[in-house]
PDB file of N, CA and C in Angstrom:
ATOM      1  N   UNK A   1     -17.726 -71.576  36.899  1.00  0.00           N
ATOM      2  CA  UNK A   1     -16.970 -70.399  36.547  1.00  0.00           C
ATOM      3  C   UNK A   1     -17.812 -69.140  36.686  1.00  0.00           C
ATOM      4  N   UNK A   2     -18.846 -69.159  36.852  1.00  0.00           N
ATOM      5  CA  UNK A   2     -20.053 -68.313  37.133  1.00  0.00           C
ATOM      6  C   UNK A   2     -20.352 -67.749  35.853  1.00  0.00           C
ATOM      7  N   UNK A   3     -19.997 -67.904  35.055  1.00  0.00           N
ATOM      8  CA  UNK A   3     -20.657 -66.954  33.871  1.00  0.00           C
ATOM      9  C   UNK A   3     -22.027 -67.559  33.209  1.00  0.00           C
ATOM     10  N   UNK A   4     -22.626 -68.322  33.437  1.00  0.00           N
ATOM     11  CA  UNK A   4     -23.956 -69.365  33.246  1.00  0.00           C
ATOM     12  C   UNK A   4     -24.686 -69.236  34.264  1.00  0.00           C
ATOM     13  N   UNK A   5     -25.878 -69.098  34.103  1.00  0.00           N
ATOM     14  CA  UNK A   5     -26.706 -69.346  35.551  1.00  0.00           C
ATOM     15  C   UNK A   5     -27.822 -70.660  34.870  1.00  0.00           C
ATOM     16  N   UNK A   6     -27.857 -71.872  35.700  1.00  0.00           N
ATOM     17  CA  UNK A   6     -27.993 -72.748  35.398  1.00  0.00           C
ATOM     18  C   UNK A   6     -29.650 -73.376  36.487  1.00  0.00           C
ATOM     19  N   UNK A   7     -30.914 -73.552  35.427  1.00  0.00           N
ATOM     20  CA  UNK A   7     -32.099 -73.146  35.973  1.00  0.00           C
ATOM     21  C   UNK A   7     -32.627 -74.761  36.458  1.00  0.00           C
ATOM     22  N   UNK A   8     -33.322 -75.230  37.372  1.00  0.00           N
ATOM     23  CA  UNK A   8     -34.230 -76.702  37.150  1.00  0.00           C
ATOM     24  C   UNK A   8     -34.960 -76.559  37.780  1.00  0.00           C
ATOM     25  N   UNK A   9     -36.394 -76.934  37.107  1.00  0.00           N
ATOM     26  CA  UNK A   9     -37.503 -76.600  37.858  1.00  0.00           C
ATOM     27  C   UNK A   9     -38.087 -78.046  37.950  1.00  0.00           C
ATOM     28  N   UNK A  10     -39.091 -78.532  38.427  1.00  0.00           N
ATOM     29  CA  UNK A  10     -39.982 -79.382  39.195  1.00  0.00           C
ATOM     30  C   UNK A  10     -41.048 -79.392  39.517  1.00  0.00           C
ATOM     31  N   UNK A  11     -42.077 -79.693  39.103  1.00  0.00           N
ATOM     32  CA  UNK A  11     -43.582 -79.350  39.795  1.00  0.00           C
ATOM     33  C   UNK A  11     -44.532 -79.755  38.873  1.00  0.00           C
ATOM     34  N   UNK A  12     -45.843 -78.873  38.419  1.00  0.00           N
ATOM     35  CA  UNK A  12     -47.058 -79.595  37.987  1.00  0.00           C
ATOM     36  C   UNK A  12     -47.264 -78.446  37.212  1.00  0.00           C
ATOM     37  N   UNK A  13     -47.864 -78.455  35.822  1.00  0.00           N
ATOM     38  CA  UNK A  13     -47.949 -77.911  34.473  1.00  0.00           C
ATOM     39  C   UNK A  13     -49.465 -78.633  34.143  1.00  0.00           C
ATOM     40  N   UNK A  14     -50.571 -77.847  34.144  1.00  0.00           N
ATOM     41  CA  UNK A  14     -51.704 -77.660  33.671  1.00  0.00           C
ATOM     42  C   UNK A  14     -52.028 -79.765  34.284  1.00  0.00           C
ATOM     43  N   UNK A  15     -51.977 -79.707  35.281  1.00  0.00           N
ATOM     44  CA  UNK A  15     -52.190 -81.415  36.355  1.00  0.00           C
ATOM     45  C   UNK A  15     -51.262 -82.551  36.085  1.00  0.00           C
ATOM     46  N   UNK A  16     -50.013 -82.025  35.172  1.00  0.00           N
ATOM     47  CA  UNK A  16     -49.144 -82.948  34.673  1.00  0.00           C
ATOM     48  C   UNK A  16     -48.270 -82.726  34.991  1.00  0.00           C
ATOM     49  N   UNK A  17     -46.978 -83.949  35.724  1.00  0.00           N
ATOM     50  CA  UNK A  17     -45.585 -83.539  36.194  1.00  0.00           C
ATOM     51  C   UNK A  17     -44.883 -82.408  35.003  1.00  0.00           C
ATOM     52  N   UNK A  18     -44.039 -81.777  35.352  1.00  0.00           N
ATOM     53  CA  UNK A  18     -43.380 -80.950  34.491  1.00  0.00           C
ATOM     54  C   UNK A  18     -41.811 -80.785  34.822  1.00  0.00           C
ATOM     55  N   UNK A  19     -40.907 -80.855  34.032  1.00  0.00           N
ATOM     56  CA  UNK A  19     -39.250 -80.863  34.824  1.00  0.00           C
ATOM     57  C   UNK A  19     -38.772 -79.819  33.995  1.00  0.00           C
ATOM     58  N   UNK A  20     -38.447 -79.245  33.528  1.00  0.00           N
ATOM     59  CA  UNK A  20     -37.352 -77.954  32.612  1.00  0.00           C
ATOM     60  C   UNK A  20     -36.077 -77.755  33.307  1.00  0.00           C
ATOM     61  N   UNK A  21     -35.052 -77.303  32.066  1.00  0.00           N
ATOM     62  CA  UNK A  21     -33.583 -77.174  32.402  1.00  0.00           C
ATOM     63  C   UNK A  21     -32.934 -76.349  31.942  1.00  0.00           C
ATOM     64  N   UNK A  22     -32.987 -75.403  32.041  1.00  0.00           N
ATOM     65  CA  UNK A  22     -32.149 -73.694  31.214  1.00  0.00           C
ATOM     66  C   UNK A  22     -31.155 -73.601  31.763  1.00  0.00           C
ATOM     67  N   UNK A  23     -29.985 -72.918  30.466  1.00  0.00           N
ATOM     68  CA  UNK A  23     -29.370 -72.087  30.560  1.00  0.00           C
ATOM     69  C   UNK A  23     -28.670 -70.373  30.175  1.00  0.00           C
ATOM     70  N   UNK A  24     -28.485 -69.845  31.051  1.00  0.00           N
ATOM     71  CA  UNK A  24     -28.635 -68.824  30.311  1.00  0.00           C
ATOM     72  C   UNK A  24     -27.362 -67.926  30.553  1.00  0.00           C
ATOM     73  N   UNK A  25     -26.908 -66.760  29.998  1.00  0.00           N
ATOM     74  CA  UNK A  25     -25.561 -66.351  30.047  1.00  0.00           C
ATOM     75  C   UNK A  25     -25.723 -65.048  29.118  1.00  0.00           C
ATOM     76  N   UNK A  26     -24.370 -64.440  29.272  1.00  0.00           N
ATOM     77  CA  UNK A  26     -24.168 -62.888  28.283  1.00  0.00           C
ATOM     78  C   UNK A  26     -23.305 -63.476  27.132  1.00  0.00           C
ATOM     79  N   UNK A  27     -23.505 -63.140  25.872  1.00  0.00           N
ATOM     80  CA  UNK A  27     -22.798 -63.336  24.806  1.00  0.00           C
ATOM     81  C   UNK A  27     -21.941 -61.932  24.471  1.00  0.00           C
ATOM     82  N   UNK A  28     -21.158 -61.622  25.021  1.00  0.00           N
ATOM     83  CA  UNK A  28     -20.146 -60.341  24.668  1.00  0.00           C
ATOM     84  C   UNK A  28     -20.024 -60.067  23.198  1.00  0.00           C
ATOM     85  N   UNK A  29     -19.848 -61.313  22.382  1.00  0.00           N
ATOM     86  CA  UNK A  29     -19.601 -60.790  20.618  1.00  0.00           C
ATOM     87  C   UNK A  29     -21.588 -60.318  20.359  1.00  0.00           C
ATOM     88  N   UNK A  30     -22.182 -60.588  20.899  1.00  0.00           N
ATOM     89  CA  UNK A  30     -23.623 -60.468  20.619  1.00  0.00           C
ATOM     90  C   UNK A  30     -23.885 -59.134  21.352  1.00  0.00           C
ATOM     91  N   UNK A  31     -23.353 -59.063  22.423  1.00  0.00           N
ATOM     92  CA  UNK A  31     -24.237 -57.922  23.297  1.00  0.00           C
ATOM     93  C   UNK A  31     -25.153 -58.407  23.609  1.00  0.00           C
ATOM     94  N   UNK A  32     -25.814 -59.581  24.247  1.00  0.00           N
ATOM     95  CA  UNK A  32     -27.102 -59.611  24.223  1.00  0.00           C
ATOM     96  C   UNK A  32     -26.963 -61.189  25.136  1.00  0.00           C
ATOM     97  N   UNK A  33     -27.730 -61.081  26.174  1.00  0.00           N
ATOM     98  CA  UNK A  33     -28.261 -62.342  26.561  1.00  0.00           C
ATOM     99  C   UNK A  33     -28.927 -63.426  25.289  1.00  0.00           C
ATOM    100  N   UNK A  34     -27.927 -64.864  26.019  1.00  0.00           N
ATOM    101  CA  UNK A  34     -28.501 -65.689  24.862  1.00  0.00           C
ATOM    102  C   UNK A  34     -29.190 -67.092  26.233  1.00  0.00           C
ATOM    103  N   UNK A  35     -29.818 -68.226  25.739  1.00  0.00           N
ATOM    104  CA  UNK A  35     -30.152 -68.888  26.151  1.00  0.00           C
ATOM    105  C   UNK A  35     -30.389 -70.456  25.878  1.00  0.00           C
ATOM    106  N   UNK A  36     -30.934 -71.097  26.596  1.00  0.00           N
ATOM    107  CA  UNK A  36     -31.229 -72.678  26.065  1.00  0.00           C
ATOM    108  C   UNK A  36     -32.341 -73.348  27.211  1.00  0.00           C
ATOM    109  N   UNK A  37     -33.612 -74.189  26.948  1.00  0.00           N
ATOM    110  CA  UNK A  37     -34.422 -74.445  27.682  1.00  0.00           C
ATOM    111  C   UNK A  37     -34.862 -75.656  26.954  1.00  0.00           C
ATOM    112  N   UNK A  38     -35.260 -76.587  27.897  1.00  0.00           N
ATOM    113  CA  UNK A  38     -35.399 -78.038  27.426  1.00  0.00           C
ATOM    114  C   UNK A  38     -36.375 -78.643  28.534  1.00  0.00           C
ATOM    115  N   UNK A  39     -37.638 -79.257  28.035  1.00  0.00           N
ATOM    116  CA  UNK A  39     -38.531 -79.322  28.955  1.00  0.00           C
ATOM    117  C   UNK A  39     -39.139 -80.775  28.745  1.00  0.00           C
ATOM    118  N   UNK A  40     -40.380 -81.594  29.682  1.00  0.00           N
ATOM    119  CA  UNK A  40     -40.618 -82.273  29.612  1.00  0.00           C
ATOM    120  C   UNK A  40     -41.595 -82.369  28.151  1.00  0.00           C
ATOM    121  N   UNK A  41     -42.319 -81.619  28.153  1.00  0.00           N
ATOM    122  CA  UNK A  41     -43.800 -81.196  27.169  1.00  0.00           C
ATOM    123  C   UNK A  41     -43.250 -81.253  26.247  1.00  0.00           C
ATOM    124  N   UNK A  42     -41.861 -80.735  25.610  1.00  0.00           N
ATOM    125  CA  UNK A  42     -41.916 -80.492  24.198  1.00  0.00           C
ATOM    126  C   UNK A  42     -40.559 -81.363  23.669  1.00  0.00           C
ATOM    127  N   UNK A  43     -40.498 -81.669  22.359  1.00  0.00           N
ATOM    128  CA  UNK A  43     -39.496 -82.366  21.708  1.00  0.00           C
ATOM    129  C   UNK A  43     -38.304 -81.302  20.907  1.00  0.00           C
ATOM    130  N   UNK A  44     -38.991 -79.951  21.339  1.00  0.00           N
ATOM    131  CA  UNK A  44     -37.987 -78.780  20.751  1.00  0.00           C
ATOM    132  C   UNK A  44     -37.361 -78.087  21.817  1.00  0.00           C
ATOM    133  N   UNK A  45     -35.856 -77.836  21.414  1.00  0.00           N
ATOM    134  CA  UNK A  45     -34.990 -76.800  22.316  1.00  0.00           C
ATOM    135  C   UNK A  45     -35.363 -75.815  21.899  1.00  0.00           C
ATOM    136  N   UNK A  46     -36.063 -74.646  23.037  1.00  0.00           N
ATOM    137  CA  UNK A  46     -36.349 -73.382  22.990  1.00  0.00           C
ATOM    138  C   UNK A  46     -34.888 -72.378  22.612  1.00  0.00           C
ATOM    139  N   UNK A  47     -34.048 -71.628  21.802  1.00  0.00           N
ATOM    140  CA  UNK A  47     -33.064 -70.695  22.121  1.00  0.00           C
ATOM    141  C   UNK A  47     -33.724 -69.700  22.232  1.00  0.00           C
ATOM    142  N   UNK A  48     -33.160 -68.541  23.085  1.00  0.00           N
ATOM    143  CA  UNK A  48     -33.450 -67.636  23.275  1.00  0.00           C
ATOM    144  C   UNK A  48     -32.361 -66.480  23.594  1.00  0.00           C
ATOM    145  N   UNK A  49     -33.064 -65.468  23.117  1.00  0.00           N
ATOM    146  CA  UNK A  49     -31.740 -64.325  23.224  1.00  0.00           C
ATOM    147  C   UNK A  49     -32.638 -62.985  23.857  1.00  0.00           C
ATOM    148  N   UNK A  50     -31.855 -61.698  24.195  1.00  0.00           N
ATOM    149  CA  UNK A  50     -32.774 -60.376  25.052  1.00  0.00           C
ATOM    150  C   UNK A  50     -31.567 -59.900  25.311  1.00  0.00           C
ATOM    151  N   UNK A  51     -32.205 -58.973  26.228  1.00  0.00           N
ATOM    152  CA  UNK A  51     -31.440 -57.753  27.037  1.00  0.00           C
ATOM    153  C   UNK A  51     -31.840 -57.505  28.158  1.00  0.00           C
ATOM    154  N   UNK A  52     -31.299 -56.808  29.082  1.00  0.00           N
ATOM    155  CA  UNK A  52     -31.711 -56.136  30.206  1.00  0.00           C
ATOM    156  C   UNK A  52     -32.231 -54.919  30.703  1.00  0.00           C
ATOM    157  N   UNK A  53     -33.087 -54.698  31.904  1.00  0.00           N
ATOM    158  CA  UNK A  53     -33.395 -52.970  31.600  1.00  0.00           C
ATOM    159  C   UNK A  53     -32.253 -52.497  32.187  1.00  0.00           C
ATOM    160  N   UNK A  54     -33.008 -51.652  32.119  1.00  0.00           N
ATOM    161  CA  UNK A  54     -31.199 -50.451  32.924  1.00  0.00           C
ATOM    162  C   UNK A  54     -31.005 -50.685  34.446  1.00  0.00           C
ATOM    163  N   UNK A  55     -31.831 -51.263  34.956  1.00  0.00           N
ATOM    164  CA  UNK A  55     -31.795 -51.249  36.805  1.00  0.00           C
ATOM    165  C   UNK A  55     -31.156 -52.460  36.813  1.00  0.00           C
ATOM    166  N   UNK A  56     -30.759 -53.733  35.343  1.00  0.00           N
ATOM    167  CA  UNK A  56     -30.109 -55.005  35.923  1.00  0.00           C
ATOM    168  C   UNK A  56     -31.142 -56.289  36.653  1.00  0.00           C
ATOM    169  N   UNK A  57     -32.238 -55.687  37.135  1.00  0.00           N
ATOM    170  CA  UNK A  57     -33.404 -56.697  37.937  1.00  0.00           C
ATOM    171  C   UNK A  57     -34.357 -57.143  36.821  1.00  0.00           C
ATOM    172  N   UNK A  58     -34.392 -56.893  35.504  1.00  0.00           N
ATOM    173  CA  UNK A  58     -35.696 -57.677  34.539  1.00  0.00           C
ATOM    174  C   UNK A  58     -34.667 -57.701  33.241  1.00  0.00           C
ATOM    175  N   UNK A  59     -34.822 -59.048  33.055  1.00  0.00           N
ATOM    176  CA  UNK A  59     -34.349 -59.652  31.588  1.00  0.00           C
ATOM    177  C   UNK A  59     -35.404 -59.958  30.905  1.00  0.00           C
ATOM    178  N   UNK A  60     -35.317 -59.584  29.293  1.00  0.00           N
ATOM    179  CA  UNK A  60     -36.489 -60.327  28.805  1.00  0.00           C
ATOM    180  C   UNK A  60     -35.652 -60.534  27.545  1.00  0.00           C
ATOM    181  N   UNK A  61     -36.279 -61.799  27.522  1.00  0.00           N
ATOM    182  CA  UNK A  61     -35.969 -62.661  26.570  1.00  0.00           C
ATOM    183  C   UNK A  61     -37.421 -63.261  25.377  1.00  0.00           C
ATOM    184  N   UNK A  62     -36.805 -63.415  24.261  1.00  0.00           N
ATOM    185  CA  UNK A  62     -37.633 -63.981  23.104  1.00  0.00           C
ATOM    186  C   UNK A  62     -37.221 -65.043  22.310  1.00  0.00           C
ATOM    187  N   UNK A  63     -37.850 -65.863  21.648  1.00  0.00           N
ATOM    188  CA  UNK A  63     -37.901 -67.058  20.490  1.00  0.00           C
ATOM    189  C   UNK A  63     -38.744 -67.342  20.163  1.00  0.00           C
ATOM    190  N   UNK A  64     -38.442 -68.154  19.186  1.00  0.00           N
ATOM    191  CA  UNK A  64     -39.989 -68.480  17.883  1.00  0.00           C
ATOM    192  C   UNK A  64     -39.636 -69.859  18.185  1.00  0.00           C
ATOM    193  N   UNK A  65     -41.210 -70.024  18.211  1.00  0.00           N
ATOM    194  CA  UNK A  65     -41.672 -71.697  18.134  1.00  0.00           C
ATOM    195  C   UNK A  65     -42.226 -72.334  18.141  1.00  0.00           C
ATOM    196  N   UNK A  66     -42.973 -73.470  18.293  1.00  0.00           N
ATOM    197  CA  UNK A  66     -44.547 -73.819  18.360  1.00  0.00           C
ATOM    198  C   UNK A  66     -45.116 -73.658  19.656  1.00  0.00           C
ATOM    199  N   UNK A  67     -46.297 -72.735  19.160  1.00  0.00           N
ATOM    200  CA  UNK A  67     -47.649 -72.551  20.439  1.00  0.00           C
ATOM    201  C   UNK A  67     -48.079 -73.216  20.966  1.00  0.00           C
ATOM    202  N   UNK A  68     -48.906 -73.298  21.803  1.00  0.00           N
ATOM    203  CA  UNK A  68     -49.816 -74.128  22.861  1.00  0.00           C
ATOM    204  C   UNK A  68     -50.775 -75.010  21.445  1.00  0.00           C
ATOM    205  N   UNK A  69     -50.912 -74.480  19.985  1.00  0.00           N
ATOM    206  CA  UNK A  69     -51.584 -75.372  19.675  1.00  0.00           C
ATOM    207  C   UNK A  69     -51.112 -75.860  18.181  1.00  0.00           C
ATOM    208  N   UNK A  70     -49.583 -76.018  18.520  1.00  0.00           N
ATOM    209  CA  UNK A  70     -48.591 -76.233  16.916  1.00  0.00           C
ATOM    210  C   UNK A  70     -48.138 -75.185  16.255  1.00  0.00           C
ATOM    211  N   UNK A  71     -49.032 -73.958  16.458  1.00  0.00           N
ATOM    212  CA  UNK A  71     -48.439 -72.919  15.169  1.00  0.00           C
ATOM    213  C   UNK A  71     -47.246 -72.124  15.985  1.00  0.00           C
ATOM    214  N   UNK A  72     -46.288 -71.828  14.525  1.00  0.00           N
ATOM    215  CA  UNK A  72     -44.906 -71.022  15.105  1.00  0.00           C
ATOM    216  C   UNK A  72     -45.761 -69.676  16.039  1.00  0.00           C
ATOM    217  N   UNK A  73     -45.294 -69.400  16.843  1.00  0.00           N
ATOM    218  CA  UNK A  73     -45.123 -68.392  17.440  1.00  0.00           C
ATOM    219  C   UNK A  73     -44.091 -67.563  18.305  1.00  0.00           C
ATOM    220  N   UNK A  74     -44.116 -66.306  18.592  1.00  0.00           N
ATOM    221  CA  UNK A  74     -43.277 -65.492  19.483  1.00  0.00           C
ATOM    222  C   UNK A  74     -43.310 -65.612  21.009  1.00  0.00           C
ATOM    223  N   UNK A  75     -42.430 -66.231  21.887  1.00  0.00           N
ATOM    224  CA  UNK A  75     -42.139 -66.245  23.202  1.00  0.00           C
ATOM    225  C   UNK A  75     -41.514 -65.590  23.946  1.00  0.00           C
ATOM    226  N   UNK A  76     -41.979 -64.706  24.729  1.00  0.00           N
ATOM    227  CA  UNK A  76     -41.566 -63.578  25.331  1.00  0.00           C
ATOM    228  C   UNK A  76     -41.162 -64.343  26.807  1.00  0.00           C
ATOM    229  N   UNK A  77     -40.341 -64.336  28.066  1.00  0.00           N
ATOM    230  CA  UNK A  77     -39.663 -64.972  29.027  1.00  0.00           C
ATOM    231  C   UNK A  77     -39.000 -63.348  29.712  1.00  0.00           C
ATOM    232  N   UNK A  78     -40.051 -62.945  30.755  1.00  0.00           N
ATOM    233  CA  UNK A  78     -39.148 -62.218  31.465  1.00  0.00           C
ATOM    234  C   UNK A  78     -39.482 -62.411  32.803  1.00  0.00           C
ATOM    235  N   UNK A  79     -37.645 -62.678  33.215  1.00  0.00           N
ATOM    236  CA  UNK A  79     -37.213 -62.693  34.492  1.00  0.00           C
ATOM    237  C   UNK A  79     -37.273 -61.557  35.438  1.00  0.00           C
ATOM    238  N   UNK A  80     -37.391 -61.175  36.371  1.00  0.00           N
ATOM    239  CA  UNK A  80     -37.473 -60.350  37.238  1.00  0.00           C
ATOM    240  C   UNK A  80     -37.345 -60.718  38.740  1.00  0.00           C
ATOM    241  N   UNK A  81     -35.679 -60.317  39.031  1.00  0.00           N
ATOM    242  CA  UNK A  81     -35.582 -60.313  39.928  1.00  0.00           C
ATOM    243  C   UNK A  81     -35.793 -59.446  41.334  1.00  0.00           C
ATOM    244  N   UNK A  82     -36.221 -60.501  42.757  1.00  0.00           N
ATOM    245  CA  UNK A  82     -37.792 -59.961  43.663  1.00  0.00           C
ATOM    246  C   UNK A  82     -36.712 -59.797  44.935  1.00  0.00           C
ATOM    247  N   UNK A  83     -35.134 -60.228  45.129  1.00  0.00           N
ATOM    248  CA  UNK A  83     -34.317 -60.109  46.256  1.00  0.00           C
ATOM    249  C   UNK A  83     -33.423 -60.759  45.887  1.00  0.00           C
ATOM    250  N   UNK A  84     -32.412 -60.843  46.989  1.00  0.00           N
ATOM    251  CA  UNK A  84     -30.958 -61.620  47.059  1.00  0.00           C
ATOM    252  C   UNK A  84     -31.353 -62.998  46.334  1.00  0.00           C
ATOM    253  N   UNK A  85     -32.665 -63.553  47.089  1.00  0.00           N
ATOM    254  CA  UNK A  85     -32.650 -65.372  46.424  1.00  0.00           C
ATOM    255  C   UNK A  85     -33.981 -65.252  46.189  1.00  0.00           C
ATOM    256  N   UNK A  86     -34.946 -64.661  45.324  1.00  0.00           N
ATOM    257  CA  UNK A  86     -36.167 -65.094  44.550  1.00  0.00           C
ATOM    258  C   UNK A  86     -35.721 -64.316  43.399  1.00  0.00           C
ATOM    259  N   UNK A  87     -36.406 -64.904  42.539  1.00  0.00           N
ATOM    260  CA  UNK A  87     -36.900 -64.250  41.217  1.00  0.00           C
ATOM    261  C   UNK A  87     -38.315 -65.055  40.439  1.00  0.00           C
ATOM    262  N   UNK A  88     -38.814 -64.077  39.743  1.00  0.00           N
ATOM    263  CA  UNK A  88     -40.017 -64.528  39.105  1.00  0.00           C
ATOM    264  C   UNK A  88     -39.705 -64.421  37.612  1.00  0.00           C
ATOM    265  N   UNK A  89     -40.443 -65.842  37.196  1.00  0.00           N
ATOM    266  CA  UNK A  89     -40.197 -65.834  35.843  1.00  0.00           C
ATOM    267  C   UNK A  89     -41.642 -65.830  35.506  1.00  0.00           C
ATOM    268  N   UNK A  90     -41.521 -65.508  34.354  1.00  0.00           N
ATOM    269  CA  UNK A  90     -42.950 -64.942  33.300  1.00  0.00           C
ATOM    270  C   UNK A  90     -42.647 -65.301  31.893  1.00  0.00           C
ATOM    271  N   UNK A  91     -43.697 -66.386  31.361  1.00  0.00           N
ATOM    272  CA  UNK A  91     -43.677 -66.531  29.712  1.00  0.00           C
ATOM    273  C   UNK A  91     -45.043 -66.579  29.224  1.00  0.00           C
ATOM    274  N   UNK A  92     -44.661 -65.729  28.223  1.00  0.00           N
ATOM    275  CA  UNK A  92     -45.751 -65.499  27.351  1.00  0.00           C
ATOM    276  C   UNK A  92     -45.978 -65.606  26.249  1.00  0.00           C
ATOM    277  N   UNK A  93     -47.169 -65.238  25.557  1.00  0.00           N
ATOM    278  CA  UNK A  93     -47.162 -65.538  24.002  1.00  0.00           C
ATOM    279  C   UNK A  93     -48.310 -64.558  23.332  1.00  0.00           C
ATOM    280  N   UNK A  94     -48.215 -63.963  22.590  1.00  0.00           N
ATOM    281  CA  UNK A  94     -49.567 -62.500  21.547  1.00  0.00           C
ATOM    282  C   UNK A  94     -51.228 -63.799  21.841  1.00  0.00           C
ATOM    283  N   UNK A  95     -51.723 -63.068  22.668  1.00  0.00           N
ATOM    284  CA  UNK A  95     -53.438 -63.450  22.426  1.00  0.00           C
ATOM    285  C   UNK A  95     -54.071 -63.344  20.900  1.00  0.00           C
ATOM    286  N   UNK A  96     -54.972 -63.693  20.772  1.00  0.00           N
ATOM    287  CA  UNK A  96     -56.283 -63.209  19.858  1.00  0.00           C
ATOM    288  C   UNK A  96     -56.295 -61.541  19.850  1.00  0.00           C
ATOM    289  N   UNK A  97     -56.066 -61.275  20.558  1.00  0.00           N
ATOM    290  CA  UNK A  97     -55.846 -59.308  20.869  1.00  0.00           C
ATOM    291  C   UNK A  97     -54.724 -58.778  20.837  1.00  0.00           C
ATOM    292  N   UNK A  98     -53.730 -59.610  20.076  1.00  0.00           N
ATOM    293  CA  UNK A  98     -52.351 -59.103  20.227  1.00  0.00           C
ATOM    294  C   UNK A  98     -51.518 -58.412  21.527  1.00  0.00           C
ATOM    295  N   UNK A  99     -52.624 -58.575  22.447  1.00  0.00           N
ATOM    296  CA  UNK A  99     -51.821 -58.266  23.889  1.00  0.00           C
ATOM    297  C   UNK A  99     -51.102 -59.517  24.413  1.00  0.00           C
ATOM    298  N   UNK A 100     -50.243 -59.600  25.552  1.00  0.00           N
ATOM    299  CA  UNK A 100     -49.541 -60.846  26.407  1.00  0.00           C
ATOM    300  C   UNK A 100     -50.514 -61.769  26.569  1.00  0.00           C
ATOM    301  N   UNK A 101     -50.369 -63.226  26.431  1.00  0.00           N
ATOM    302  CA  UNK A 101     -51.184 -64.071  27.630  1.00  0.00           C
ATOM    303  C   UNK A 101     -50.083 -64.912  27.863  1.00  0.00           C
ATOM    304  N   UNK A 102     -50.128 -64.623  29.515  1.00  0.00           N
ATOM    305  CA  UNK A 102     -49.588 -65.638  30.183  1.00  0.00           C
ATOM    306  C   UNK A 102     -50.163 -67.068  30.051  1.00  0.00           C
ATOM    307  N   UNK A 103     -48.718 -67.759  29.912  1.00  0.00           N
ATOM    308  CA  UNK A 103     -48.846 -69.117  29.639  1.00  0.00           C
ATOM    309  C   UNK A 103     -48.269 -69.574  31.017  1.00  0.00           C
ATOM    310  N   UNK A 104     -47.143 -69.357  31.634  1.00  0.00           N
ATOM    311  CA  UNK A 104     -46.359 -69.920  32.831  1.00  0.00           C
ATOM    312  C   UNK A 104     -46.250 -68.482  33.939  1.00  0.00           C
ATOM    313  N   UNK A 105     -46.149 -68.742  35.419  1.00  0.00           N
ATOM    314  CA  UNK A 105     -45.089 -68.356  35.903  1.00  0.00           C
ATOM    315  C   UNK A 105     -44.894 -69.159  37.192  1.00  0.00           C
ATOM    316  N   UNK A 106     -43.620 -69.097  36.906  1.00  0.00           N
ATOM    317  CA  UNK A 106     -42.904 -69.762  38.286  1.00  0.00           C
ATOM    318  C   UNK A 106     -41.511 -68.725  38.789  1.00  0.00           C
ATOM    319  N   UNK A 107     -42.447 -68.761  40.408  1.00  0.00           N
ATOM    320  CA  UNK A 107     -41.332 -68.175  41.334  1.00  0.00           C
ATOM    321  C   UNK A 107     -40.307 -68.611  41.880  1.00  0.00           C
ATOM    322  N   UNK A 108     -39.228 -68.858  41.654  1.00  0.00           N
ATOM    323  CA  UNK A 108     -37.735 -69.444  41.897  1.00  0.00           C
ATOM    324  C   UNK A 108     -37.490 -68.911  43.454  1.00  0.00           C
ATOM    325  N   UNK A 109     -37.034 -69.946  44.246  1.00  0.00           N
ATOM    326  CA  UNK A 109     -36.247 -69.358  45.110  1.00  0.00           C
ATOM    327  C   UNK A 109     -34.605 -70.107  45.871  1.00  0.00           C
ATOM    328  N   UNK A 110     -33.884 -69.790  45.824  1.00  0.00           N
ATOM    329  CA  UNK A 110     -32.353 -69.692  46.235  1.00  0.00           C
ATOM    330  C   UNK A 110     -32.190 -70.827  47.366  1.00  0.00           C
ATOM    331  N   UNK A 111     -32.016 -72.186  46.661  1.00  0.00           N
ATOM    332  CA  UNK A 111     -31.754 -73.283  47.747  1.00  0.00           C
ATOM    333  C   UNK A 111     -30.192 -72.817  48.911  1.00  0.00           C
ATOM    334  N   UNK A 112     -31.101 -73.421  49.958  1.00  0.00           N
ATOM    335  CA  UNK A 112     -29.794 -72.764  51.101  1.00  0.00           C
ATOM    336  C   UNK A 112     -29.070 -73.895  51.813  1.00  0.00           C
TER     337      UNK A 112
END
């Protein structure tokens, strides 16, 4: 129906197979992009919710959950779209310096 855009990725995560499965969509009573992500690594469904900038090409999205080493933390996920069929995704999480550290990115591109 197109209102879902429906994600699967494939490949290798720090020398280990890795598979993930998102979905993601506009919630009209919310205003706000909401989400769902389900991966090999973890036993928790990520939700996630955001907005868009004003140009429509970068979503960013956030949720709380366990870090790279158990403790809850904040997950930042922004998409940015690179043409008609790529986009780059970006997730992150607050360093020791309260700046970004990238944890993932994977560049998507538009099976033909």
């Amino acid at each position: 129906s197109g209102l879902w855009l429906i994600s699967d990725f494939k490949g290798q995560f720090q020398g280990q197979p890795f598979q993930g499965h998102g979905m993601t969509g506009y919630d009209l009573d919310k205003g706000r992009y909401t989400g769902v992500w389900a991966d090999s690594m973890s036993t928790t469904v990520m939700l996630t919710q955001g907005t868009c900038d004003g140009t429509g090409r970068v979503r960013t999205m956030t949720s709380e959950g366990p870090g790279m080493d158990g403790k809850m933390t904040t997950w930042k996920m922004v998409d940015e779209a690179k043409g008609a069929d790529s986009h780059v995704f970006t997730m992150s999480t607050p360093g020791p310096d309260g700046k970004d550290q990238v944890m993932m990115k994977i560049t998507y591109t538009r099976r033909k």
